[in-house]
N, C-alpha and C. Protein backbone atom coordinates (compact mmCIF):
# COMPACT_ATOMS: atom_id res chain seq x y z
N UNK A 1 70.74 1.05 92.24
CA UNK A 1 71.45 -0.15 91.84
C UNK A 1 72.41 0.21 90.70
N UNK A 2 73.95 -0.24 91.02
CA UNK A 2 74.76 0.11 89.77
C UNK A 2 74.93 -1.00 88.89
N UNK A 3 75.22 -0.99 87.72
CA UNK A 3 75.38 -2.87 86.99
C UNK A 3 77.13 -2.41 86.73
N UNK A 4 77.57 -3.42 86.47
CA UNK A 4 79.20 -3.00 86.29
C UNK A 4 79.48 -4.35 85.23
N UNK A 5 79.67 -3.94 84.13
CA UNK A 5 80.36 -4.98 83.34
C UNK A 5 81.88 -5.38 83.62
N UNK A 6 81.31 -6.66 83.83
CA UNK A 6 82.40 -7.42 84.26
C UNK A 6 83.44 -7.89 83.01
N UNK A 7 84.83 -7.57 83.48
CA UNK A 7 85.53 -8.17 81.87
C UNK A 7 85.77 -9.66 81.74
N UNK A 8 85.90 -10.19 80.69
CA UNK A 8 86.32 -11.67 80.41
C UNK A 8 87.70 -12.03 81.15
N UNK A 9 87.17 -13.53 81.59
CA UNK A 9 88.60 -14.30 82.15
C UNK A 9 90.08 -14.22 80.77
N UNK A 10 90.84 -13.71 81.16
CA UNK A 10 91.87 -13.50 79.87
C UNK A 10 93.03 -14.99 79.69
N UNK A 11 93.14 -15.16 78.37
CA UNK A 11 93.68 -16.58 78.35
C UNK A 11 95.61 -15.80 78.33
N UNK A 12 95.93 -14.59 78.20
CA UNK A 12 97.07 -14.53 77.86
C UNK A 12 97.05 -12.76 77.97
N UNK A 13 97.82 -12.31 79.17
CA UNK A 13 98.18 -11.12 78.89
C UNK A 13 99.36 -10.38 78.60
N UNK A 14 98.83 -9.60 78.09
CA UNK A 14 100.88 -8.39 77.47
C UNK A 14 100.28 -6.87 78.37
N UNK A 15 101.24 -6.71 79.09
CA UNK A 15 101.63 -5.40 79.87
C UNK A 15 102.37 -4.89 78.51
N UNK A 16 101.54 -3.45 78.32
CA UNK A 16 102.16 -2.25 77.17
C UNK A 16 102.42 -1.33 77.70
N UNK A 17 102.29 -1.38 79.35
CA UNK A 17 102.52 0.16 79.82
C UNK A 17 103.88 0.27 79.53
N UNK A 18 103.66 2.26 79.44
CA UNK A 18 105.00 2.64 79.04
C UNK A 18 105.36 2.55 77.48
N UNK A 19 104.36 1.78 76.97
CA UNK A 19 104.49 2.04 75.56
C UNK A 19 104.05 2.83 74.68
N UNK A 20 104.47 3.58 73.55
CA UNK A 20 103.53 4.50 72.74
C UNK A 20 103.01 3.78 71.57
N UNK A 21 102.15 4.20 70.74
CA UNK A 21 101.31 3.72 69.55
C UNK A 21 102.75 3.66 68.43
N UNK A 22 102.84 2.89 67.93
CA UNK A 22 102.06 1.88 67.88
C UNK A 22 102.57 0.59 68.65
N UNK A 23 103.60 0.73 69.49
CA UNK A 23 104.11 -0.71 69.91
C UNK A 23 103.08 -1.30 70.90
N UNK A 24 101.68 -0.84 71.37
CA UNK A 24 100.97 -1.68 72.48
C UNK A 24 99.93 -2.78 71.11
N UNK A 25 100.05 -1.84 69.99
CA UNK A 25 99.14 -2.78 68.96
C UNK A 25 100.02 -3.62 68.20
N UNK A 26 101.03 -3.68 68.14
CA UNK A 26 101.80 -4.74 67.45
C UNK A 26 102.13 -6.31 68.36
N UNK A 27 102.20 -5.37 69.80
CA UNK A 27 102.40 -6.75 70.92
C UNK A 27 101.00 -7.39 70.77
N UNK A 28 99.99 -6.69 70.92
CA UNK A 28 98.50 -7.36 70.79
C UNK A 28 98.80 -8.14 69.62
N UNK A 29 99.20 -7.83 68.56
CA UNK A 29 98.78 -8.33 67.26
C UNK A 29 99.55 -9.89 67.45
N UNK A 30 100.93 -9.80 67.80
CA UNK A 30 101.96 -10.91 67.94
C UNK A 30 101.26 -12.00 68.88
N UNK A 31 100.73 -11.34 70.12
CA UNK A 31 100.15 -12.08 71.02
C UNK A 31 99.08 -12.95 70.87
N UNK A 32 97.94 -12.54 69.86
CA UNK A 32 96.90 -12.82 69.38
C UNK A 32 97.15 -13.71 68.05
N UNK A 33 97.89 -13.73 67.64
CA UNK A 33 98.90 -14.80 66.78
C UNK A 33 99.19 -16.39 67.27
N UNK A 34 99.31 -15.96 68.92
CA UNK A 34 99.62 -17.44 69.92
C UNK A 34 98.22 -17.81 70.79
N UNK A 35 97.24 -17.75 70.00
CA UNK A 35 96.03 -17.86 70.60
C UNK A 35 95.00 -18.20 69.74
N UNK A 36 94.37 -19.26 70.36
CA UNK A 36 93.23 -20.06 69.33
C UNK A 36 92.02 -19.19 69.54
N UNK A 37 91.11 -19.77 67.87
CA UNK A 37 89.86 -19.05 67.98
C UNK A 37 89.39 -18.94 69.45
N UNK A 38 88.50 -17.89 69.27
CA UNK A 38 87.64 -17.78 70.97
C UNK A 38 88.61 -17.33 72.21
N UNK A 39 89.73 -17.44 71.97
CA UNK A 39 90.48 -17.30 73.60
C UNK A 39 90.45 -15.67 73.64
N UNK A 40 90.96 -15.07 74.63
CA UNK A 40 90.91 -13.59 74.93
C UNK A 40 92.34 -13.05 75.27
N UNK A 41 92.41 -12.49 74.93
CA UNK A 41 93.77 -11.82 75.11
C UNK A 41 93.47 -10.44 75.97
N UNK A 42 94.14 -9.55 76.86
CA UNK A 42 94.00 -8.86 77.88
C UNK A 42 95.33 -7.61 77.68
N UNK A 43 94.98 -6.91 77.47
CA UNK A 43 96.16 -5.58 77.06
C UNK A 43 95.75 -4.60 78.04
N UNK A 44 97.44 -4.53 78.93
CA UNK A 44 97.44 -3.66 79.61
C UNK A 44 98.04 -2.32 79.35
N UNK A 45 97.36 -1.10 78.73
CA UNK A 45 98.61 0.26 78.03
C UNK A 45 98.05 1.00 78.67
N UNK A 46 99.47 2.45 78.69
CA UNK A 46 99.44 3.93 79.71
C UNK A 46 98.98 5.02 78.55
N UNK A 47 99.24 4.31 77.21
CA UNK A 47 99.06 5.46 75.95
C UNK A 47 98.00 5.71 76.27
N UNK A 48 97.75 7.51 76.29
CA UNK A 48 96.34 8.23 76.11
C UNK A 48 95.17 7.52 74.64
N UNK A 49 95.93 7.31 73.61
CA UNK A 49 95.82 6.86 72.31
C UNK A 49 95.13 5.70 72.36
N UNK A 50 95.44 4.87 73.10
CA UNK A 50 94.94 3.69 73.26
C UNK A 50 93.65 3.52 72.70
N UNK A 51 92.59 3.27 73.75
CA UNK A 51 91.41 3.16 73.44
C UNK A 51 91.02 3.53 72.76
N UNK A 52 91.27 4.08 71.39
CA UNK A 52 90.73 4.69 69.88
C UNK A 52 91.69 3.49 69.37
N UNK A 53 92.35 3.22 69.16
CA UNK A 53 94.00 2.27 68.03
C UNK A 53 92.97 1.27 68.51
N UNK A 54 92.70 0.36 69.48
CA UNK A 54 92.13 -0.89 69.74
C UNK A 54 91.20 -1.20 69.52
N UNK A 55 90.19 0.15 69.44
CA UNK A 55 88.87 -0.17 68.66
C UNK A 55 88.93 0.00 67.32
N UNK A 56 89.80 0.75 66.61
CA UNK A 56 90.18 0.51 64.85
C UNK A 56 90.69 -0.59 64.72
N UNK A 57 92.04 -1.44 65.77
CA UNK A 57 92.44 -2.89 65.05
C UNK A 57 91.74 -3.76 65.44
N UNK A 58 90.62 -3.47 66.06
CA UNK A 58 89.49 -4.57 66.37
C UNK A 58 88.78 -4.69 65.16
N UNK A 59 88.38 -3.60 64.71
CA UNK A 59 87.56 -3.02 63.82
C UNK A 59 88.45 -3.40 62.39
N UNK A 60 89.57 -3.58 61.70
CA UNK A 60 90.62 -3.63 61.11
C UNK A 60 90.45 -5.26 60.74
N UNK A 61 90.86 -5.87 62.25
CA UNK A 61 91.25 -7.35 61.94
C UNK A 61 90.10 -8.22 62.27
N UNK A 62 89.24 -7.74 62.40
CA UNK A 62 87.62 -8.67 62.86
C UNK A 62 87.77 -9.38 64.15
N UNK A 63 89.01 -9.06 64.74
CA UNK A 63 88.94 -9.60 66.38
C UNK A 63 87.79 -9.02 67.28
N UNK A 64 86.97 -9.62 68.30
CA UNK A 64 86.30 -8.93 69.29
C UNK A 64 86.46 -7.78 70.31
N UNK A 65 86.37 -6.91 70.20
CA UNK A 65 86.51 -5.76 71.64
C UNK A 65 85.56 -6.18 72.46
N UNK A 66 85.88 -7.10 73.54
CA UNK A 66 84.85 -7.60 74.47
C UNK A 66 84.79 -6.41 75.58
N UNK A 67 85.75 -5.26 75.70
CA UNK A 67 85.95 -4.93 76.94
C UNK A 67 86.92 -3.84 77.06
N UNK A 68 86.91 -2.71 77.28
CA UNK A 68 87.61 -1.69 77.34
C UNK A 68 87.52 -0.78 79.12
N UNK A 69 88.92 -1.33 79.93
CA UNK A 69 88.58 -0.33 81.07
C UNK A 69 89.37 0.57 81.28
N UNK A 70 88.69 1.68 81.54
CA UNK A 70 89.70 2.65 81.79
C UNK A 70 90.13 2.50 83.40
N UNK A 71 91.72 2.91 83.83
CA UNK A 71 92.10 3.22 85.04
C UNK A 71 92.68 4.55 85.12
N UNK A 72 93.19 4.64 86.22
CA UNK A 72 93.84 6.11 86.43
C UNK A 72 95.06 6.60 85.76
N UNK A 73 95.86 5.47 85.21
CA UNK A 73 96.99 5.01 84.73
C UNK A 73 97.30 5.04 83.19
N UNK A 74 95.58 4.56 82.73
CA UNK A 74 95.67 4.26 80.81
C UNK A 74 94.43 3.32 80.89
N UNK A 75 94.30 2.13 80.36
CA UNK A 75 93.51 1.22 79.96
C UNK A 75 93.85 0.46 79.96
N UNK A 76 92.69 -0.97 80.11
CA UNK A 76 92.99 -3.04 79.83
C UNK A 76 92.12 -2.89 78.63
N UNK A 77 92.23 -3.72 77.86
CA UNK A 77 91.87 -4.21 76.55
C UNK A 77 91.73 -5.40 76.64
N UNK A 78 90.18 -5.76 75.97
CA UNK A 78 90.22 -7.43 76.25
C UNK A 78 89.45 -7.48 74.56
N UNK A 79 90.57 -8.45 73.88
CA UNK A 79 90.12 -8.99 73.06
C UNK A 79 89.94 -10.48 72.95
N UNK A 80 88.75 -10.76 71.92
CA UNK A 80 88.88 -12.05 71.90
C UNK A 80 89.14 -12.72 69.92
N UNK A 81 89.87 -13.64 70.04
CA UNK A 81 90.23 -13.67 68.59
C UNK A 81 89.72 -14.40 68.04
N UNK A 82 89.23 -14.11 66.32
CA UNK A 82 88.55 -14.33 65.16
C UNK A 82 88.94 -16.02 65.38
């Protein structure tokens, strides 16, 4: 039996592919700006970098890292905000 964490329904996503560090964490940051407590925000980036920067500005701004997937491509990022 495999279990597979499932990610959160996202209230608002930003496509970062194609972007380098730091512009996929500044769109998060802007984005998460237009979003009430509790909602989730959903970041799509190709940066290798990624998934380390999102768990420090999670870690940084007290937002939630509900969810980190990797694809073949880069990573989704699902935060949910303070």
């Amino acid at each position: 039996m495999t279990t597979t964490v499932s990610a959160p329904d996202a209230d608002l996503e930003v496509d970062a592919s194609g972007l380098k560090c730091p512009l996929p964490i500044l769109r998060a940051k802007k984005a998460l700006a237009q979003l009430e407590s509790g909602q989730v925000l959903k970041v799509i980036t190709t940066d290798t970098h990624a998934i380390k920067d999102f768990q420090a500005f999670a870690k940084q701004t007290g937002n939630l890292l509900e969810a980190q997937v990797e694809t073949d491509s880069g990573a989704t990022h699902y935060l949910r905000r303070r």
